[in-house]
Each structure stands twice: as structure tokens, then as C-alpha cells.
PDB file of N, CA and C in Angstrom:
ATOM      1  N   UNK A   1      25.071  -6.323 -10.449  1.00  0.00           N
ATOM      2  CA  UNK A   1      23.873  -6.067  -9.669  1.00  0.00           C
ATOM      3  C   UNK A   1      24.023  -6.763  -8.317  1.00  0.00           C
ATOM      4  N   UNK A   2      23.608  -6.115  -7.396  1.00  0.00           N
ATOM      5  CA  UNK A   2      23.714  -6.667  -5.693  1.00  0.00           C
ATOM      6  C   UNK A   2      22.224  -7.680  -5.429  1.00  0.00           C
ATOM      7  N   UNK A   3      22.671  -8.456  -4.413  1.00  0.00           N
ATOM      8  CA  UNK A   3      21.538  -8.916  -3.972  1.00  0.00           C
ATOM      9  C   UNK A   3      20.851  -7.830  -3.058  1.00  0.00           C
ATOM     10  N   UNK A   4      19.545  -8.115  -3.175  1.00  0.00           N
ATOM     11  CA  UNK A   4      18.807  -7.214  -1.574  1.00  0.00           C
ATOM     12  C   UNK A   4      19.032  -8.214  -0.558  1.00  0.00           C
ATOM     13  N   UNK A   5      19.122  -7.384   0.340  1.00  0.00           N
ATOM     14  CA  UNK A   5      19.230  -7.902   1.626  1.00  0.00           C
ATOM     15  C   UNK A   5      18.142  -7.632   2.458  1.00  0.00           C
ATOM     16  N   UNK A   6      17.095  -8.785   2.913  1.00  0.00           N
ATOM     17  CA  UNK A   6      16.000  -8.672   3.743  1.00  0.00           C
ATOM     18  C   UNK A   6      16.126  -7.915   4.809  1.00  0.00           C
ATOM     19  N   UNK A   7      15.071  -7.025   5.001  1.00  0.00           N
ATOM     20  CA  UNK A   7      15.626  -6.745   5.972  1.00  0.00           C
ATOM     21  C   UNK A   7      13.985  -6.797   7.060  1.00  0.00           C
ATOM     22  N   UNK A   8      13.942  -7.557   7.947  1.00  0.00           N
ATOM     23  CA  UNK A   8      12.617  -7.760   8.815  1.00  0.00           C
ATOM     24  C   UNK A   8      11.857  -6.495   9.382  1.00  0.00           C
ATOM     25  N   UNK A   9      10.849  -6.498   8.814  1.00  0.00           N
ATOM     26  CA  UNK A   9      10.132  -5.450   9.048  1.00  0.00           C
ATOM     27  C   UNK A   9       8.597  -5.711  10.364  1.00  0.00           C
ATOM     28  N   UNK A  10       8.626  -5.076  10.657  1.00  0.00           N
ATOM     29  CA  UNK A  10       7.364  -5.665  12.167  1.00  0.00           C
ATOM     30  C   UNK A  10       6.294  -4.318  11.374  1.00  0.00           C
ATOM     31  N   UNK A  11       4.259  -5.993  11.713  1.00  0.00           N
ATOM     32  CA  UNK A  11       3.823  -5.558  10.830  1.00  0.00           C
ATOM     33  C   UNK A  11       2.992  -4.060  10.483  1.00  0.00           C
ATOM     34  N   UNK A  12       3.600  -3.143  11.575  1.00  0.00           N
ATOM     35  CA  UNK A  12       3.078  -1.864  11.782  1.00  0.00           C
ATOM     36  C   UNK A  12       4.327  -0.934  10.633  1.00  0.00           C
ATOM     37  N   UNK A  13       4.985  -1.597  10.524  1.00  0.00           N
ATOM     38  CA  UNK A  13       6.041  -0.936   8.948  1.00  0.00           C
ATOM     39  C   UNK A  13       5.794  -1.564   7.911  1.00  0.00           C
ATOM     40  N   UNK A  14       5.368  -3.145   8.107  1.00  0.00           N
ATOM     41  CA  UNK A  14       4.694  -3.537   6.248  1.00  0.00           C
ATOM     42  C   UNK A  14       3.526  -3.082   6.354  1.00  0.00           C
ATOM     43  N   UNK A  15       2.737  -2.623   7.354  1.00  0.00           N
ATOM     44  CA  UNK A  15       1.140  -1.922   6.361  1.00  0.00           C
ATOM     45  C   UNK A  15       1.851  -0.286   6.191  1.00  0.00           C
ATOM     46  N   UNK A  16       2.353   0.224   6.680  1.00  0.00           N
ATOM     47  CA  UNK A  16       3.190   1.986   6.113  1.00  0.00           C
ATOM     48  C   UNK A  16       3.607   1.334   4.521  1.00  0.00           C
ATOM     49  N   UNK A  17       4.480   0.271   4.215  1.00  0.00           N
ATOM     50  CA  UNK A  17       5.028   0.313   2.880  1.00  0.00           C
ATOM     51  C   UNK A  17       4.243  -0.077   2.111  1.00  0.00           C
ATOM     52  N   UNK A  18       3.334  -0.859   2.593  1.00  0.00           N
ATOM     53  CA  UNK A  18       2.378  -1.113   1.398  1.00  0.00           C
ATOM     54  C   UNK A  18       1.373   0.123   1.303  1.00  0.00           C
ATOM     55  N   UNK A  19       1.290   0.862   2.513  1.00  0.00           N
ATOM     56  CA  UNK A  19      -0.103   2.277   1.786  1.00  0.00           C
ATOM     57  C   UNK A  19       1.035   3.355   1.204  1.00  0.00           C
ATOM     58  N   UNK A  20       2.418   2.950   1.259  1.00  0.00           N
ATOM     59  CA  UNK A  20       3.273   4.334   0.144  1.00  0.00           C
ATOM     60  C   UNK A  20       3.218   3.195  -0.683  1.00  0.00           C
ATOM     61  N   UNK A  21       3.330   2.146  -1.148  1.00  0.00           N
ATOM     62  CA  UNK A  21       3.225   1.703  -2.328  1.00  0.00           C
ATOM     63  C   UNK A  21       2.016   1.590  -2.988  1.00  0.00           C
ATOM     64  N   UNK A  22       0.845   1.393  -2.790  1.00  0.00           N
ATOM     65  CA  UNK A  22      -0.459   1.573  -2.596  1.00  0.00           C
ATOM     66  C   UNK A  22      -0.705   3.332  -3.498  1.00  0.00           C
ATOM     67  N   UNK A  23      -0.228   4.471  -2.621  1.00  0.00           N
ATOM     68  CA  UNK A  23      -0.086   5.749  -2.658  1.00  0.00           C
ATOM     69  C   UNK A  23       0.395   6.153  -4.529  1.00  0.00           C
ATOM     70  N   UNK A  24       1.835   5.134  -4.055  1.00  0.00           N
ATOM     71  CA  UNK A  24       2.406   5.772  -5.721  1.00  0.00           C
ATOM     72  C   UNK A  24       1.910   5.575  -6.521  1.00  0.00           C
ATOM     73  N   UNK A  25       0.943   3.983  -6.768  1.00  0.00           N
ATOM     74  CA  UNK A  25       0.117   3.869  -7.826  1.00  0.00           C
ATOM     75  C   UNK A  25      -0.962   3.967  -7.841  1.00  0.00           C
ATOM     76  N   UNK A  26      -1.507   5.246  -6.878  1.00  0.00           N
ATOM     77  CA  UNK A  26      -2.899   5.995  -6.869  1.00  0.00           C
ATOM     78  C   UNK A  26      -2.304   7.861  -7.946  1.00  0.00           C
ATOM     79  N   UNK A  27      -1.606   8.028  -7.290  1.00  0.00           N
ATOM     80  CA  UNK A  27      -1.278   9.390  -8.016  1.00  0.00           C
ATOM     81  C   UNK A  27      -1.125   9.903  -9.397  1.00  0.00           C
ATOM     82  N   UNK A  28      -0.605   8.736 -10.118  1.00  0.00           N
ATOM     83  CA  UNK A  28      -0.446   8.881 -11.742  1.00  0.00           C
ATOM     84  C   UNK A  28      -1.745   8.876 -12.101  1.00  0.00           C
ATOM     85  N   UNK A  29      -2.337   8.132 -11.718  1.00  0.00           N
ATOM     86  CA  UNK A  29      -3.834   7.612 -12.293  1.00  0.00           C
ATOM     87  C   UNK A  29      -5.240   8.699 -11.898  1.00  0.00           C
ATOM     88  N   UNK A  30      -5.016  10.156 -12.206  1.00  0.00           N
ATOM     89  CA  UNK A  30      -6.323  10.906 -11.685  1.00  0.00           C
ATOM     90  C   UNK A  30      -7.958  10.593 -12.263  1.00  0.00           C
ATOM     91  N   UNK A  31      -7.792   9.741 -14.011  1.00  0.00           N
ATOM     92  CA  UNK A  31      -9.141   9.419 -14.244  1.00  0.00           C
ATOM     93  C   UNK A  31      -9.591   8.202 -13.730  1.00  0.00           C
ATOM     94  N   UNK A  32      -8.524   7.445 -13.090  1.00  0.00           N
ATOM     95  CA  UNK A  32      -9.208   6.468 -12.605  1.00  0.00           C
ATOM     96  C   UNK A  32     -10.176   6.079 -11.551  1.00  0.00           C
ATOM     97  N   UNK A  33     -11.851   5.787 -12.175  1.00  0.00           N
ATOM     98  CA  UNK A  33     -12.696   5.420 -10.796  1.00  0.00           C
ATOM     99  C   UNK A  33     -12.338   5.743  -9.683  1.00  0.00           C
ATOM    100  N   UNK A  34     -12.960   6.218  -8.502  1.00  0.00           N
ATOM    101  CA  UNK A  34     -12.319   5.843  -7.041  1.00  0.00           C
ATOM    102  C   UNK A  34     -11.276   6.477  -6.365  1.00  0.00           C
ATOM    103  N   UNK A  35     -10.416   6.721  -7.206  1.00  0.00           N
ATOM    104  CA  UNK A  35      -9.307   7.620  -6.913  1.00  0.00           C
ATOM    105  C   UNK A  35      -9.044   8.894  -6.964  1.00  0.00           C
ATOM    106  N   UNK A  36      -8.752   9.643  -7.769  1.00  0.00           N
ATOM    107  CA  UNK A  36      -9.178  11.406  -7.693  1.00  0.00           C
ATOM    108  C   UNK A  36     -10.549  11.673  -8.210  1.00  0.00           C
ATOM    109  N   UNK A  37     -11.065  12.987  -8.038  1.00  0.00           N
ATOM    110  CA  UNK A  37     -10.450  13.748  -7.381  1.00  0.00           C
ATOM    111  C   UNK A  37     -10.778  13.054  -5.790  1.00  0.00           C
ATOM    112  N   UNK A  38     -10.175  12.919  -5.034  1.00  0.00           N
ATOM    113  CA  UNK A  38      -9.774  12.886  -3.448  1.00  0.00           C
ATOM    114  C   UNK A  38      -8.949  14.147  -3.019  1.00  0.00           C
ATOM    115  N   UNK A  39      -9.699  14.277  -1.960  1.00  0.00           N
ATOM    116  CA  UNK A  39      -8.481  14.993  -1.060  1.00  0.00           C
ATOM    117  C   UNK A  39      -7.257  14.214  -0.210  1.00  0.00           C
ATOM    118  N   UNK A  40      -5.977  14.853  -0.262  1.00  0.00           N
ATOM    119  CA  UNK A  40      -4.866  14.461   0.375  1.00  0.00           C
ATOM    120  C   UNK A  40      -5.435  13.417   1.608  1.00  0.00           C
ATOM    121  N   UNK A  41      -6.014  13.847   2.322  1.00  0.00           N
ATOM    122  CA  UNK A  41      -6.265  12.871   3.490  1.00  0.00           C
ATOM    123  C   UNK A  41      -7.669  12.362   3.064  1.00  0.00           C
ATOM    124  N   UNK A  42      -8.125  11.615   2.490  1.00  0.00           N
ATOM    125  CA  UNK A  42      -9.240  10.741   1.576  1.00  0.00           C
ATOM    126  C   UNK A  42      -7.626  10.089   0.757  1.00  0.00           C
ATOM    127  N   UNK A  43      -7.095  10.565   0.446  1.00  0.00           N
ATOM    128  CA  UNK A  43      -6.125   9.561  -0.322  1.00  0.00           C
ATOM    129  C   UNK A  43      -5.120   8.871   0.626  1.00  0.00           C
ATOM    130  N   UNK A  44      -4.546   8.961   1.542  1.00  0.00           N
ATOM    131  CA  UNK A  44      -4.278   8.565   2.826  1.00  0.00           C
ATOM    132  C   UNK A  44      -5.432   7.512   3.312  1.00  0.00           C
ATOM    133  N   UNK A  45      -6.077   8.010   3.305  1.00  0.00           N
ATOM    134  CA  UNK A  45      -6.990   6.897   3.816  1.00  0.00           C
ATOM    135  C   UNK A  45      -7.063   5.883   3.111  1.00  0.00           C
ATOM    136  N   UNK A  46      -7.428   6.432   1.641  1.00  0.00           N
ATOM    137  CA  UNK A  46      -7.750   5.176   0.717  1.00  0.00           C
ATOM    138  C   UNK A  46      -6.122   4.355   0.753  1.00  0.00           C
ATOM    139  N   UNK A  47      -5.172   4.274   0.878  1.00  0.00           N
ATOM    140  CA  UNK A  47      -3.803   4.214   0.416  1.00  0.00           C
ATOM    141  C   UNK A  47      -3.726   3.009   2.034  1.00  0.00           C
ATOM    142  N   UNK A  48      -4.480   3.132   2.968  1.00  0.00           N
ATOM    143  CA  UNK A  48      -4.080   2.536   4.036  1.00  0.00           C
ATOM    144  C   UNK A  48      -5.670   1.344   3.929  1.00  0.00           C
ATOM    145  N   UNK A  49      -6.402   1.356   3.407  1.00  0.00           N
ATOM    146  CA  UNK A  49      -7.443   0.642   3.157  1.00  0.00           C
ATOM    147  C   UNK A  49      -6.782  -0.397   2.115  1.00  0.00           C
ATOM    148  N   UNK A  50      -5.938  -0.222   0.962  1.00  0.00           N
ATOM    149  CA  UNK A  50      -5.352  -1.016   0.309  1.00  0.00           C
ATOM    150  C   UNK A  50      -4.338  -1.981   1.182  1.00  0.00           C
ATOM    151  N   UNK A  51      -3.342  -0.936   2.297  1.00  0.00           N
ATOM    152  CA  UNK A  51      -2.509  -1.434   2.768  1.00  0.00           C
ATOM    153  C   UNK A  51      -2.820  -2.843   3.813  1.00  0.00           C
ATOM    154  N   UNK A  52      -4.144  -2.363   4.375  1.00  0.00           N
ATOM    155  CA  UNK A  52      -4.766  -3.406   5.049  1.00  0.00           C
ATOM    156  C   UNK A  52      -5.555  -4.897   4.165  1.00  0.00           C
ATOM    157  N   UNK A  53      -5.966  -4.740   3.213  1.00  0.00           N
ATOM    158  CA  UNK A  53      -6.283  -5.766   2.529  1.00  0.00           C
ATOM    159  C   UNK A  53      -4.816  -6.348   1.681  1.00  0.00           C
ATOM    160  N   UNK A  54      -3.861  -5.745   1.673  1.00  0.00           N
ATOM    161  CA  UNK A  54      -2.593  -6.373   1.362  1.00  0.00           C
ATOM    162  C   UNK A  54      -2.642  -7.637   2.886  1.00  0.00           C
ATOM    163  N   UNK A  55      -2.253  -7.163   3.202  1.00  0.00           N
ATOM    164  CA  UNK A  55      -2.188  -7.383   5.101  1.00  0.00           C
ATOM    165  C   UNK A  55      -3.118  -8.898   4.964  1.00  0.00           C
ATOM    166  N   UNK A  56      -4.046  -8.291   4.772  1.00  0.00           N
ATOM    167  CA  UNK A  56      -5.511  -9.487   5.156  1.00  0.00           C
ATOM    168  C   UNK A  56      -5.117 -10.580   3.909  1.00  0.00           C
ATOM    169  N   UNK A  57      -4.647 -10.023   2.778  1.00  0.00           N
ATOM    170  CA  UNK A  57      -4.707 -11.188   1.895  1.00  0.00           C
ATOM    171  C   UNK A  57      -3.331 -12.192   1.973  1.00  0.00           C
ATOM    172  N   UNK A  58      -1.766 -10.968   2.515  1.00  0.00           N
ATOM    173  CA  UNK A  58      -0.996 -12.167   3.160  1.00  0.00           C
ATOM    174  C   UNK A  58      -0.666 -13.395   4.218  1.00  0.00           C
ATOM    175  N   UNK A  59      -2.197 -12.955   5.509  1.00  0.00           N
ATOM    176  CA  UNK A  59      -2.330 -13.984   5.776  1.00  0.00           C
ATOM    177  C   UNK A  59      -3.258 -15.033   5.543  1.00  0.00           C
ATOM    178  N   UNK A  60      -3.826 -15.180   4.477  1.00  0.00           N
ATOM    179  CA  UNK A  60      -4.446 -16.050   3.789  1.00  0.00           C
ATOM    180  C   UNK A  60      -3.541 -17.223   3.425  1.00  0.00           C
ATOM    181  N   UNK A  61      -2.177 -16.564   2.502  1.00  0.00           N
ATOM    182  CA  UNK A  61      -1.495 -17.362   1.829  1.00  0.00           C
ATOM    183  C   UNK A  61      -0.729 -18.801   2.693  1.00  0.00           C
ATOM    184  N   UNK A  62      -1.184 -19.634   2.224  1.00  0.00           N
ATOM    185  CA  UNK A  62      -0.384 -21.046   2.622  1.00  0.00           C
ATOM    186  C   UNK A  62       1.544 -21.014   3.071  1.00  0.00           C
ATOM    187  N   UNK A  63       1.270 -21.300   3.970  1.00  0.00           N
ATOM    188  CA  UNK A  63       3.089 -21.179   4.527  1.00  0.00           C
ATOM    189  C   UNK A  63       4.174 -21.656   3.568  1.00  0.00           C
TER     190      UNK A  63
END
């Protein structure tokens, strides 16, 4: 197995990876509360509302 290799991301590409990561674990889940039925762009949205409270809660964290 390889190591990952960091690779620095500027934070207008960590809020994109966190609303596709955000995204993937909205889609499996259609009975769940809140989440479907949505439309494609209502789920986009919601997916970038997560991405931003990712955001807000990493700079909380202690250095």
C-alpha cells in the first residue's frame, strides 16, 4: 500500500470536495429526512451548505 501524498488544496477546492463528499452521502440515502425527494439543484445546494459548515467547523479546531 502507498502513502498519500498531500497535496495543498486552496480553500475554494476544499469547500468543492467536501460538497462532492457531502453529495455522495446524500444520494444513497432517499428516505432520509431532508434529503430527497430534492431536486438536482436543491441537492447542490444542500451538498454546499454541508460543505460550508465543514469549513466553519475546521476553523474552530485548535491548531
Amino acid at each position: 500500500m502507498s502513502n498519500p501524498v498531500a497535496i495543498p488544496l486552496s480553500a475554494a477546492e476544499l469547500r468543492d470536495y467536501f460538497a462532492g463528499q457531502a453529495l455522495v452521502g446524500m444520494l444513497p440515502m432517499p428516505s432520509r429526512p431532508g434529503v430527497l425527494p430534492l431536486s438536482i439543484d436543491q441537492m447542490a445546494d444542500r451538498a454546499y451548505e454541508y460543505a460550508d459548515a465543514l469549513l466553519r467547523a475546521r476553523g474552530k479546531r485548535p491548531a
